[in-house]
Protein backbone atom coordinates (compact mmCIF):
# COMPACT_ATOMS: atom_id res chain seq x y z
CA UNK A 1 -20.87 -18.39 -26.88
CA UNK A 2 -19.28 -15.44 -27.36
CA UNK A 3 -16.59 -13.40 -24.91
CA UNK A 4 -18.76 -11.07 -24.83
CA UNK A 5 -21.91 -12.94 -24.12
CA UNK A 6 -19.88 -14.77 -21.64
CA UNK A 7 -19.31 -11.52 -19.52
CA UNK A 8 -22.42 -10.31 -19.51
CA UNK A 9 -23.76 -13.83 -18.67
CA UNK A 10 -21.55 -13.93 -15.57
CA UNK A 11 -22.20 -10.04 -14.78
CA UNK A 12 -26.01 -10.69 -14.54
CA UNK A 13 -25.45 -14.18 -12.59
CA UNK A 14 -23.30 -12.22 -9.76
CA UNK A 15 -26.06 -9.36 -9.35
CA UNK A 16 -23.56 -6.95 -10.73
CA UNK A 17 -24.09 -3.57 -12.65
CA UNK A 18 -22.24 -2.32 -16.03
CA UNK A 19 -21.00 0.21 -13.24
CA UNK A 20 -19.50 -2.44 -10.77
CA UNK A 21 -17.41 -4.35 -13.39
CA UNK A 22 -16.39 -0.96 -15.13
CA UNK A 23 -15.19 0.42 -12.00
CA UNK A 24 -13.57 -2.99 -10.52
CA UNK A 25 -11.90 -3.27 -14.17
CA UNK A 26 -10.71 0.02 -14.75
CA UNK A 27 -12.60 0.71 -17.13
CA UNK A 28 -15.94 2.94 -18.52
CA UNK A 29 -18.88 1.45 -18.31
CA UNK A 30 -19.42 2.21 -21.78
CA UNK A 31 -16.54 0.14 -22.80
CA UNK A 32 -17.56 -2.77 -20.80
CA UNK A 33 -21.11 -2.57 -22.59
CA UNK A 34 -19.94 -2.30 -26.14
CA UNK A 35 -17.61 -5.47 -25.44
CA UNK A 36 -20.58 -7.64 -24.04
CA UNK A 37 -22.52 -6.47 -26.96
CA UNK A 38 -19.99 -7.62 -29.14
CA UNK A 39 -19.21 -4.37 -30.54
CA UNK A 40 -15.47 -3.77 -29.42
CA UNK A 41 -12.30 -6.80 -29.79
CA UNK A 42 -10.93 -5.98 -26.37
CA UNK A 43 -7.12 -6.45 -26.00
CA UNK A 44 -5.36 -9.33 -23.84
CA UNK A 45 -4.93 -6.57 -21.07
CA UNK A 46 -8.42 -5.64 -21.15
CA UNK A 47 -9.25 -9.54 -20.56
CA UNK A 48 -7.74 -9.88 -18.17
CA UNK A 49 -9.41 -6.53 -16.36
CA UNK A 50 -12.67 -8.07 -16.83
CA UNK A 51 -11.78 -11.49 -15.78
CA UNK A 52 -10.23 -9.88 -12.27
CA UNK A 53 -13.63 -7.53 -11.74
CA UNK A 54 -15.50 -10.52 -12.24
CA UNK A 55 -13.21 -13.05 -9.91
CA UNK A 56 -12.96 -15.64 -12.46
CA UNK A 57 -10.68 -17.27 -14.66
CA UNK A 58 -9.65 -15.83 -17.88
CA UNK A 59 -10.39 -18.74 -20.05
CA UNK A 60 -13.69 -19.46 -18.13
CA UNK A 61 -14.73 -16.13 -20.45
CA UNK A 62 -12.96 -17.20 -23.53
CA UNK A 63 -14.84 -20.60 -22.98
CA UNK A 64 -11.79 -22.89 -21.66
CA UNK A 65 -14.09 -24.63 -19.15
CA UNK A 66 -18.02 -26.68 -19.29
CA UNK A 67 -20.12 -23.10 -18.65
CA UNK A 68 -22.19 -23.37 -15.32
CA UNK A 69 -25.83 -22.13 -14.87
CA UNK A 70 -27.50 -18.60 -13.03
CA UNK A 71 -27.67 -21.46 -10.07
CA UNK A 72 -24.31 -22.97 -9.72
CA UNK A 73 -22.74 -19.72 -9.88
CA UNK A 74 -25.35 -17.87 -7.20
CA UNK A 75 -24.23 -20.58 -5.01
CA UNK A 76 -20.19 -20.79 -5.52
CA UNK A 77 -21.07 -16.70 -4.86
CA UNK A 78 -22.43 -17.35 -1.42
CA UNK A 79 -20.29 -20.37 -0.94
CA UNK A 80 -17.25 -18.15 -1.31
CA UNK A 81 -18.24 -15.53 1.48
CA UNK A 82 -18.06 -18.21 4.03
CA UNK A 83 -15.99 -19.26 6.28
CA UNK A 84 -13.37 -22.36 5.25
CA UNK A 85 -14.96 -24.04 8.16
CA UNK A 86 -18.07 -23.81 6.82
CA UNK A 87 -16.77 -24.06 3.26
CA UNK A 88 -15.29 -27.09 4.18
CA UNK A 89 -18.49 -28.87 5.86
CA UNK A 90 -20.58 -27.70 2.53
CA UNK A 91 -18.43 -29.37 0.71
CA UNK A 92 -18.36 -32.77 2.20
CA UNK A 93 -22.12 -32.48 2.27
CA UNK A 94 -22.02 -32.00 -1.23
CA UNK A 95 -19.40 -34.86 -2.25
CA UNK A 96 -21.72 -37.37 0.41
CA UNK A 97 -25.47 -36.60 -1.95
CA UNK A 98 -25.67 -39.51 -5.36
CA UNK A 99 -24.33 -37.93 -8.29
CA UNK A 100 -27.09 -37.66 -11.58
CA UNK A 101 -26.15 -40.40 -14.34
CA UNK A 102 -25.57 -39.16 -17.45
């Protein structure tokens, strides 16, 4: 998948505009559109913009790390907005269910 593809995959999974990630990035929306269609190389610096407006990981975009599904991110999302309590309690919920053999 492309870096591009891979923003605009993650944009659409958090709910957020062209606008949102322009403005939380610095940068025209525009700009942001033309690199998700893969019509711009964007520069390190740029990266790195995007990465930040979109809270994740640099080489999560550049495709450093297994890619997670519309689901899996909606919930780490919501998950995040929580208290560490809570957070916590989720997550030993989670760790206690049987794991899917692959």
């Amino acid at each position: 998948m492309s870096f591009g593809s891979e923003v605009k995959r993650r944009r659409r999974s958090l709910g957020l505009t062209l606008e949102q990630v322009a403005e939380r990035a610095g940068l025209s929306p525009n700009y942001v559109g033309s690199v998700e269609n893969n019509r711009r190389d964007p520069s390190l610096s740029t990266v790195m913009a995007i990465a930040k407006a979109l809270r994740v990981p640099v080489g999560d975009l550049l495709g450093g790390r297994q890619e997670l599904g519309a689901e899996a991110l909606e919930a780490a999302r919501l998950i995040d907005g929580l208290s560490g309590e809570v957070q916590a309690g989720l997550l030993g919920l989670l760790r206690s269910l049987p794991r899917r053999r692959r």
